[in-house]
C-alpha atoms as a PDB file:
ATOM      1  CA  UNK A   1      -0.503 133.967 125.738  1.00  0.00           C
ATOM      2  CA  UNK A   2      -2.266 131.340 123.374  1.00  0.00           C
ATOM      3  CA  UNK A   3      -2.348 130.591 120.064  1.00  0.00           C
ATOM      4  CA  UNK A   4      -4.441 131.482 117.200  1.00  0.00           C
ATOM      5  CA  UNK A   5      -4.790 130.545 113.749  1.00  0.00           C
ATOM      6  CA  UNK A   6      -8.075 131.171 112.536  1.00  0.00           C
ATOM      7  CA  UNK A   7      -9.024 132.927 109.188  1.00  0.00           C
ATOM      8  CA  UNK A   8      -9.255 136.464 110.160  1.00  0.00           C
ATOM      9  CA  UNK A   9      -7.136 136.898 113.137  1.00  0.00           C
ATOM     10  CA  UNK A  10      -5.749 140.207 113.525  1.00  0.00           C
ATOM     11  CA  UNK A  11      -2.441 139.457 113.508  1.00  0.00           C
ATOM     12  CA  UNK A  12      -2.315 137.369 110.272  1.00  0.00           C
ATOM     13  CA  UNK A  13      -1.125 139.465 107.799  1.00  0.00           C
ATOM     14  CA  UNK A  14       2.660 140.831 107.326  1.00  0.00           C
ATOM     15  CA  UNK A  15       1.925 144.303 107.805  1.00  0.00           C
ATOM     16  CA  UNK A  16      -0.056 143.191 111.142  1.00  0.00           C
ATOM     17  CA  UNK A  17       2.988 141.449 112.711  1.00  0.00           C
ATOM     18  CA  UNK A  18       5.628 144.254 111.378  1.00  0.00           C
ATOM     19  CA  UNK A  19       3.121 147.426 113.196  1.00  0.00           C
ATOM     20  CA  UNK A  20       2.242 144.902 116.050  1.00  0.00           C
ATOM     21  CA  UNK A  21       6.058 144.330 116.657  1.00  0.00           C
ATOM     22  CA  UNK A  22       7.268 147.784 116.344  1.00  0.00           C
ATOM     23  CA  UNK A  23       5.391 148.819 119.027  1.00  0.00           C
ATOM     24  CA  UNK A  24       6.396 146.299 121.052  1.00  0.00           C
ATOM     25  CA  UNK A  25       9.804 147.371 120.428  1.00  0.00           C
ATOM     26  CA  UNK A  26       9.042 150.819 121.156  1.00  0.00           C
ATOM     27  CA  UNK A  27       7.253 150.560 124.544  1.00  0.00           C
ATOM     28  CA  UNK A  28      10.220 148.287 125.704  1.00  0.00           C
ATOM     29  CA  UNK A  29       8.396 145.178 125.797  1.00  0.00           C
ATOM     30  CA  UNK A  30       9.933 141.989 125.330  1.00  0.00           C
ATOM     31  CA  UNK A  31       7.645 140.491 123.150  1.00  0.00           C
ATOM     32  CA  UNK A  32       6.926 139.888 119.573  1.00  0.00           C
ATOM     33  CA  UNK A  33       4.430 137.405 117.372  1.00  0.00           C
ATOM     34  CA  UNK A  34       5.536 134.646 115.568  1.00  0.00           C
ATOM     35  CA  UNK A  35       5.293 134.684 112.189  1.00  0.00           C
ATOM     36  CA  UNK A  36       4.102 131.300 111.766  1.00  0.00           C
ATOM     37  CA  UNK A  37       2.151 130.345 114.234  1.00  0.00           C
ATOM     38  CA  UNK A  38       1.135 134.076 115.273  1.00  0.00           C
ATOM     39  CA  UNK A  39       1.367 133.513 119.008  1.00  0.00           C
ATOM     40  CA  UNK A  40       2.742 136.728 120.839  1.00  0.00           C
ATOM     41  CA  UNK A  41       5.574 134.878 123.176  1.00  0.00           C
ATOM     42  CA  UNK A  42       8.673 136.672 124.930  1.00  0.00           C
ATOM     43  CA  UNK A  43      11.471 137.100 122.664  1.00  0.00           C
ATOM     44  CA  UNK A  44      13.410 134.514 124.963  1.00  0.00           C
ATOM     45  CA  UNK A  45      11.512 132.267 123.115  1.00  0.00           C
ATOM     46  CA  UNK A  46      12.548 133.077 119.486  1.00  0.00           C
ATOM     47  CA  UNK A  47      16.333 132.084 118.394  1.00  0.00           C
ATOM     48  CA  UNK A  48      18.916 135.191 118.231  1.00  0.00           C
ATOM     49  CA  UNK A  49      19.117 136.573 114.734  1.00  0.00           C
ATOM     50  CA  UNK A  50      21.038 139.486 114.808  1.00  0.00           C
ATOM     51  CA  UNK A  51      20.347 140.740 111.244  1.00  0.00           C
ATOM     52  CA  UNK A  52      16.397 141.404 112.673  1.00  0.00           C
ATOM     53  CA  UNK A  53      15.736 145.081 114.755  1.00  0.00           C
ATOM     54  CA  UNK A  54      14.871 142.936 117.895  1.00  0.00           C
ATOM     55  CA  UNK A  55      17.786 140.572 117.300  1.00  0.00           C
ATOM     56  CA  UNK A  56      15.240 137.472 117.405  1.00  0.00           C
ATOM     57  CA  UNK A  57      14.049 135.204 114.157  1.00  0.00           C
ATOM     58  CA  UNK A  58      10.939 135.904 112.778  1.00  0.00           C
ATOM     59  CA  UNK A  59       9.430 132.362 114.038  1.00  0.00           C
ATOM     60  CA  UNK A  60       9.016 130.950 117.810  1.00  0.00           C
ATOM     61  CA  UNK A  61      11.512 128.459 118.491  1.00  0.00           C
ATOM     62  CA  UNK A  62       9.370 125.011 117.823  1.00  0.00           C
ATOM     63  CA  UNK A  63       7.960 126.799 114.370  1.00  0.00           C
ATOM     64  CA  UNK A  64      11.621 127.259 113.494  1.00  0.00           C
ATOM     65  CA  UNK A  65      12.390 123.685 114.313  1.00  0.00           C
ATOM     66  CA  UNK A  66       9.480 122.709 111.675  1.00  0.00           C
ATOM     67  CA  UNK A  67      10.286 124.959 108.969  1.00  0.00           C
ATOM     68  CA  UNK A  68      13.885 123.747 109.302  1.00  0.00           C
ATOM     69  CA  UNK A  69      12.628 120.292 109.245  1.00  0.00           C
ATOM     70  CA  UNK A  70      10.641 121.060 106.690  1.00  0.00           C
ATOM     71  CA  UNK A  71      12.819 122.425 104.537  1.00  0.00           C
ATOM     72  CA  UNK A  72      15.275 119.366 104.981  1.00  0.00           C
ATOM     73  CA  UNK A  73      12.941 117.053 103.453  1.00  0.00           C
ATOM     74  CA  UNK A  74      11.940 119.182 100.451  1.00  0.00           C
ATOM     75  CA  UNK A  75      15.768 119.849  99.928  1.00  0.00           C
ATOM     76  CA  UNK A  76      17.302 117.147 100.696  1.00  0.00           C
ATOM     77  CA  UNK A  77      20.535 117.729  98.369  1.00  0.00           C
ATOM     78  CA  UNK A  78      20.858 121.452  99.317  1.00  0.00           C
ATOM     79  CA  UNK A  79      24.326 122.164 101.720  1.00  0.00           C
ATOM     80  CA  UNK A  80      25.669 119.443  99.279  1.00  0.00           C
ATOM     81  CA  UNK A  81      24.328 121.542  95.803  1.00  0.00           C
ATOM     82  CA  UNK A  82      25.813 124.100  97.855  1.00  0.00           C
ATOM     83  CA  UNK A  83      29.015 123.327  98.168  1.00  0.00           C
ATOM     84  CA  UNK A  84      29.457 121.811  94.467  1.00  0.00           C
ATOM     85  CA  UNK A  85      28.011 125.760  93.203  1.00  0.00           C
ATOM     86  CA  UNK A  86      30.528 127.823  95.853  1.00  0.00           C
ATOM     87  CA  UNK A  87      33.764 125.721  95.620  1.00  0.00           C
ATOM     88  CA  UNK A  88      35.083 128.696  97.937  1.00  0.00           C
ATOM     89  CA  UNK A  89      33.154 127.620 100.755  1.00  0.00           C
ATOM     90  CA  UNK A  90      35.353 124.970 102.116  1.00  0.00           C
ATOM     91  CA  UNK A  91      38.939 127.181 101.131  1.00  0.00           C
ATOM     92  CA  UNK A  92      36.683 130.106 103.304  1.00  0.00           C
ATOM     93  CA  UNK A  93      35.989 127.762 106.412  1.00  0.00           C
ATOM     94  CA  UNK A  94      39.123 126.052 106.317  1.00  0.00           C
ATOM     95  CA  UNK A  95      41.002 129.613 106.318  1.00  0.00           C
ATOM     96  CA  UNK A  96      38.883 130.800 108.735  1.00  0.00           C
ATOM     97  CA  UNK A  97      39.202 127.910 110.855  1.00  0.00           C
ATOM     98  CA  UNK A  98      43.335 128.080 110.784  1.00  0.00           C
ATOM     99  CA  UNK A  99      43.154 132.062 112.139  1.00  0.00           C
ATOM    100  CA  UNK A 100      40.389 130.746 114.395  1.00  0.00           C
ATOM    101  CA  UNK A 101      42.979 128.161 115.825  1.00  0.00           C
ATOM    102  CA  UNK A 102      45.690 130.932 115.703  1.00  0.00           C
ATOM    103  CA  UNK A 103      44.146 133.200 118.271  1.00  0.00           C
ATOM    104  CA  UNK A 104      45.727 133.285 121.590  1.00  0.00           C
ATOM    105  CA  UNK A 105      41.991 132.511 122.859  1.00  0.00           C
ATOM    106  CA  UNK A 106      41.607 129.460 120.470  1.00  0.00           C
ATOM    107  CA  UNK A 107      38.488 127.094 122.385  1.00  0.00           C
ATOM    108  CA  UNK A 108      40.457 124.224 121.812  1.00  0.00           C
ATOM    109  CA  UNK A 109      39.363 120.509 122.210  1.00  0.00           C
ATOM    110  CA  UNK A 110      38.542 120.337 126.163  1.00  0.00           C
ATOM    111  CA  UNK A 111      35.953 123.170 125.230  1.00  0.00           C
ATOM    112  CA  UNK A 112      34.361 121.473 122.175  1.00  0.00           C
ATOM    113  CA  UNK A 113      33.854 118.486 124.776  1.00  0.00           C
ATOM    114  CA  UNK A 114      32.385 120.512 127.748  1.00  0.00           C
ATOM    115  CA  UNK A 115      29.949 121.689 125.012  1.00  0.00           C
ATOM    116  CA  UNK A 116      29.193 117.831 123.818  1.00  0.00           C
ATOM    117  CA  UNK A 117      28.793 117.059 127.405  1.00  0.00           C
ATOM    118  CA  UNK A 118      26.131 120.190 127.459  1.00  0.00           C
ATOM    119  CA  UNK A 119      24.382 118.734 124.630  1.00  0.00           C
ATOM    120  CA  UNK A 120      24.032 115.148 126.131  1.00  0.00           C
ATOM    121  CA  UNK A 121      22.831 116.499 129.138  1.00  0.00           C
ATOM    122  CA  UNK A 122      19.981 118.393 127.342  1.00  0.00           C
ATOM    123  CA  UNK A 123      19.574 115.084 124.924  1.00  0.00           C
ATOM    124  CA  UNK A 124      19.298 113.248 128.518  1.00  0.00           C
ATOM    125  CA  UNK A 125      21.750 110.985 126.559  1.00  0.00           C
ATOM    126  CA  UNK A 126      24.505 108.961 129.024  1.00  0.00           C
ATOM    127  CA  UNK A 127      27.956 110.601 129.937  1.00  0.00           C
ATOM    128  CA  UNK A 128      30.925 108.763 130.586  1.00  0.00           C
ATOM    129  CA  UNK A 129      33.370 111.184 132.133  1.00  0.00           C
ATOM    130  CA  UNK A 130      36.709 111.366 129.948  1.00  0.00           C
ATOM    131  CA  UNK A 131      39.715 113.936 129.319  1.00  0.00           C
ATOM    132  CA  UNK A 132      40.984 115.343 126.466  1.00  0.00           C
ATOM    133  CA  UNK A 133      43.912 113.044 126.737  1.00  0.00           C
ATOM    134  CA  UNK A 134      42.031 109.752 127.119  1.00  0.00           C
ATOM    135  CA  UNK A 135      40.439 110.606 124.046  1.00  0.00           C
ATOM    136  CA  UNK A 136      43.445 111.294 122.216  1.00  0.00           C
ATOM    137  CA  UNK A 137      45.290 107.587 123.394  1.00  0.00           C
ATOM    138  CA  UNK A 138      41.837 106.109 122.601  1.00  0.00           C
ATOM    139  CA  UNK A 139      41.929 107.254 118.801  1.00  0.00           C
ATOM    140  CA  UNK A 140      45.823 106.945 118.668  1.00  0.00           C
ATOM    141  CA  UNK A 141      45.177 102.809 119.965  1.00  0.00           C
ATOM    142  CA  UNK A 142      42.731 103.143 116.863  1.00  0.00           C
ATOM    143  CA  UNK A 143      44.844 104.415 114.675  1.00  0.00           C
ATOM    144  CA  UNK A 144      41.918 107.363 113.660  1.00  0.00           C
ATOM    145  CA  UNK A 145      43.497 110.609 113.003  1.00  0.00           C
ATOM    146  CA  UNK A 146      41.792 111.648 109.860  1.00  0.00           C
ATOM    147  CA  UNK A 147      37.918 112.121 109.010  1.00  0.00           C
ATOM    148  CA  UNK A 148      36.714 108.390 109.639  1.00  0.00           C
ATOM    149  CA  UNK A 149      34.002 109.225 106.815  1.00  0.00           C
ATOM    150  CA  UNK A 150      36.082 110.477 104.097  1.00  0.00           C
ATOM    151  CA  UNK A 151      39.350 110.481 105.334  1.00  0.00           C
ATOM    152  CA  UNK A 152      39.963 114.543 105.242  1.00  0.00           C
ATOM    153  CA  UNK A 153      42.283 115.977 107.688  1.00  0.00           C
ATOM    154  CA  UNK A 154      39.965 115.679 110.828  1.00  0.00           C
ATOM    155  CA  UNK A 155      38.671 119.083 112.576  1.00  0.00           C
ATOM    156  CA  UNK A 156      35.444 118.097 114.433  1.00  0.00           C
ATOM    157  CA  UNK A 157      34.595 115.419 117.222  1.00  0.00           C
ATOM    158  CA  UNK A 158      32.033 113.079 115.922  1.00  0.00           C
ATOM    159  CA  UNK A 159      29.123 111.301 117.572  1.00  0.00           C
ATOM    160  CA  UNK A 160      28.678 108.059 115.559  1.00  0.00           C
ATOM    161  CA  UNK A 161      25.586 107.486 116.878  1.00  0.00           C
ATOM    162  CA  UNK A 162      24.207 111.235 117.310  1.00  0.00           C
ATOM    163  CA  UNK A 163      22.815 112.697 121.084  1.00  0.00           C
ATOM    164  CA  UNK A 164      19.320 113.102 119.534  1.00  0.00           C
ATOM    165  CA  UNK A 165      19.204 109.681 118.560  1.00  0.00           C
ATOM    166  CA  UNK A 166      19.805 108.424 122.335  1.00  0.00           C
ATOM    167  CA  UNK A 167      23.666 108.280 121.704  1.00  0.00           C
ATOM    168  CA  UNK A 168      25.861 108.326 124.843  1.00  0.00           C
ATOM    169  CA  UNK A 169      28.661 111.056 124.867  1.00  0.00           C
ATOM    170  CA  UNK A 170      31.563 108.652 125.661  1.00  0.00           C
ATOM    171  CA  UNK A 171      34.704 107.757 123.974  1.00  0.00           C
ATOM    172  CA  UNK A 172      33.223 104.337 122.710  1.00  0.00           C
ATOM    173  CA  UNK A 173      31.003 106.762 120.575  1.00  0.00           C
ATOM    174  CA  UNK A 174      33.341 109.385 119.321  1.00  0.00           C
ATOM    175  CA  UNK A 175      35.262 109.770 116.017  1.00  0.00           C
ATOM    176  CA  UNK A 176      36.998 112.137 114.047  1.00  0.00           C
ATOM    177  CA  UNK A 177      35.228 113.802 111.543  1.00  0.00           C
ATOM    178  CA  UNK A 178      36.010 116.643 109.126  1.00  0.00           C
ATOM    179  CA  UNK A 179      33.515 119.900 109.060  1.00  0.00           C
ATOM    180  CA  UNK A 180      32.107 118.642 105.811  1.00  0.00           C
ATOM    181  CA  UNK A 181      31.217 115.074 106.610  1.00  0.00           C
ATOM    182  CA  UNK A 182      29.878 115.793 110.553  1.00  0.00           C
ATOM    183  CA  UNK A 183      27.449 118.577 109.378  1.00  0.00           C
ATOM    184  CA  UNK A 184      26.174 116.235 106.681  1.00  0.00           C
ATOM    185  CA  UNK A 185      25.897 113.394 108.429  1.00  0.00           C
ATOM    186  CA  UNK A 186      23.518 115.592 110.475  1.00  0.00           C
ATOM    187  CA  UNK A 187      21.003 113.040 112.400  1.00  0.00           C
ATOM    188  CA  UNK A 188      21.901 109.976 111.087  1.00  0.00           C
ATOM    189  CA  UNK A 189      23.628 107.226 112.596  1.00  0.00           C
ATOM    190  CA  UNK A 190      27.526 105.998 111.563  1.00  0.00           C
ATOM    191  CA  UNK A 191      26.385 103.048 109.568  1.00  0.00           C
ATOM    192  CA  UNK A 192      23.651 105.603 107.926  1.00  0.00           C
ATOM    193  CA  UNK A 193      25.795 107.360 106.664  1.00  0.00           C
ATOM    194  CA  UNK A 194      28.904 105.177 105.834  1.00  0.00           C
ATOM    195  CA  UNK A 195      26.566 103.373 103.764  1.00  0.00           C
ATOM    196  CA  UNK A 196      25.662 106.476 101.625  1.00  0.00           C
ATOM    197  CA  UNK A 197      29.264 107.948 101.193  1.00  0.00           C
ATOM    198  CA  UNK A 198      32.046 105.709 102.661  1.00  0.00           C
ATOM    199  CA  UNK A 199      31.675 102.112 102.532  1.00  0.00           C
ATOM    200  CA  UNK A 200      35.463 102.531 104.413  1.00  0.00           C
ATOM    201  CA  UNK A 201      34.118 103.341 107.692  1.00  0.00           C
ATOM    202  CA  UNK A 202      32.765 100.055 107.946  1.00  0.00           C
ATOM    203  CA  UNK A 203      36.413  99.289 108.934  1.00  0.00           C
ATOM    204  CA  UNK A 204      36.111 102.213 111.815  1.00  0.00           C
ATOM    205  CA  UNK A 205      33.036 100.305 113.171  1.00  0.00           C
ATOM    206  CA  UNK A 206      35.097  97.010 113.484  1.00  0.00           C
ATOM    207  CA  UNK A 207      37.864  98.717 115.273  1.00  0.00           C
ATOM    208  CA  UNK A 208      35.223 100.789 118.001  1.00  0.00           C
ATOM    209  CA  UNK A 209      33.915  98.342 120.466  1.00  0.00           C
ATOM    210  CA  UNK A 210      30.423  96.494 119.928  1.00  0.00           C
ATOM    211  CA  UNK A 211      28.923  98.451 122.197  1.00  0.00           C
ATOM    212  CA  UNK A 212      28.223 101.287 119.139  1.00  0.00           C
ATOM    213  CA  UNK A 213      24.852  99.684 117.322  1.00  0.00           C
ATOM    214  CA  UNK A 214      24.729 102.478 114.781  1.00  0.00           C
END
């Protein structure tokens, strides 16, 4: 199905895209239009949302990629705004992240690596096989056991210089990090964003081996 965005086109309006989708929905077909670019796709190609009646975001998956980068740019200050106007976020996730680890089912650390390793793959970024345990001697030699950013209790492993960004997924390349500091840090590289927040992990990058150019 191809795209079209000229003046005109039937499904450009709101009310277009809201009848042309609910009829989709009721005849069973897995389809809907993108409200950005207004290309009818298969839902497999919008992300989940499960607030929306077909369970699928409003925009195709590379239109949500733009707005999202879009939004970034124009807004560059927003999850930190956010977190200096709801000072209960952080009490919230940490709470939620000690019941989380709780559980009887907790995904523990081996999990949160198979899903780095996932995310390399995809990034075609190189893998250097490791277990949980080598990682753990590695930091302990290091001496890292708190957020290498800010130094917060650590919860998250870190990419110092991220997957997108050609970063390999090995333990050369992995630090500590608290939920705070690795969602901020976001796409940028260790020295990035040790220059912005924590002049300190310019101590980290002297005990990692050369091989990280961040």
């Amino acid at each position: 199905m191809t795209r079209n965005t000229a003046e005109g086109h039937p499904l450009g309006t709101l009310a277009a895209r809201r009848c042309f989708n609910k009829a989709m929905r009721t005849k069973g077909i897995p389809a809907k239009v993108c409200g950005s670019c207004h290309a009818v796709k298969g839902l497999d190609a919008f992300p989940c949302n499960k607030a929306s009646p077909d369970g699928r975001y409003r925009a195709c998956i590379p239109c949500s990629r733009t707005l999202t980068a879009d939004f970034r740019i124009a807004n560059p200050t927003y999850n930190t705004d956010y977190r200096a106007d709801n000072p209960a976020y952080r009490e919230g996730r940490r709470a939620y992240d000690a019941a989380r680890r709780a559980r009887p089912d907790f995904v523990d650390a081996t999990s949160v690596e198979r899903s780095a390793r996932r995310r390399a793959r995809k990034a075609e970024a190189t893998v250097e096989p490791f277990t949980e345990a080598e990682l753990f001697n590695h930091w302990a030699a290091l001496e890292m056991w708190s957020c290498q950013y800010c130094g917060a209790p650590w919860e998250e492993i870190e990419h110092v210089l991220p997957l997108s960004r050609r970063g390999a997924h090995a333990l050369w390349n992995l630090v500590p990090a608290c939920a705070d500091c690795n969602g901020s840090k976001y796409t940028k590289t260790g020295t990035e964003y040790g220059a912005e927040i924590a002049p300190a992990f310019f101590t980290t990058l002297r005990r990692l081996s050369g091989r990280v150019s961040a």
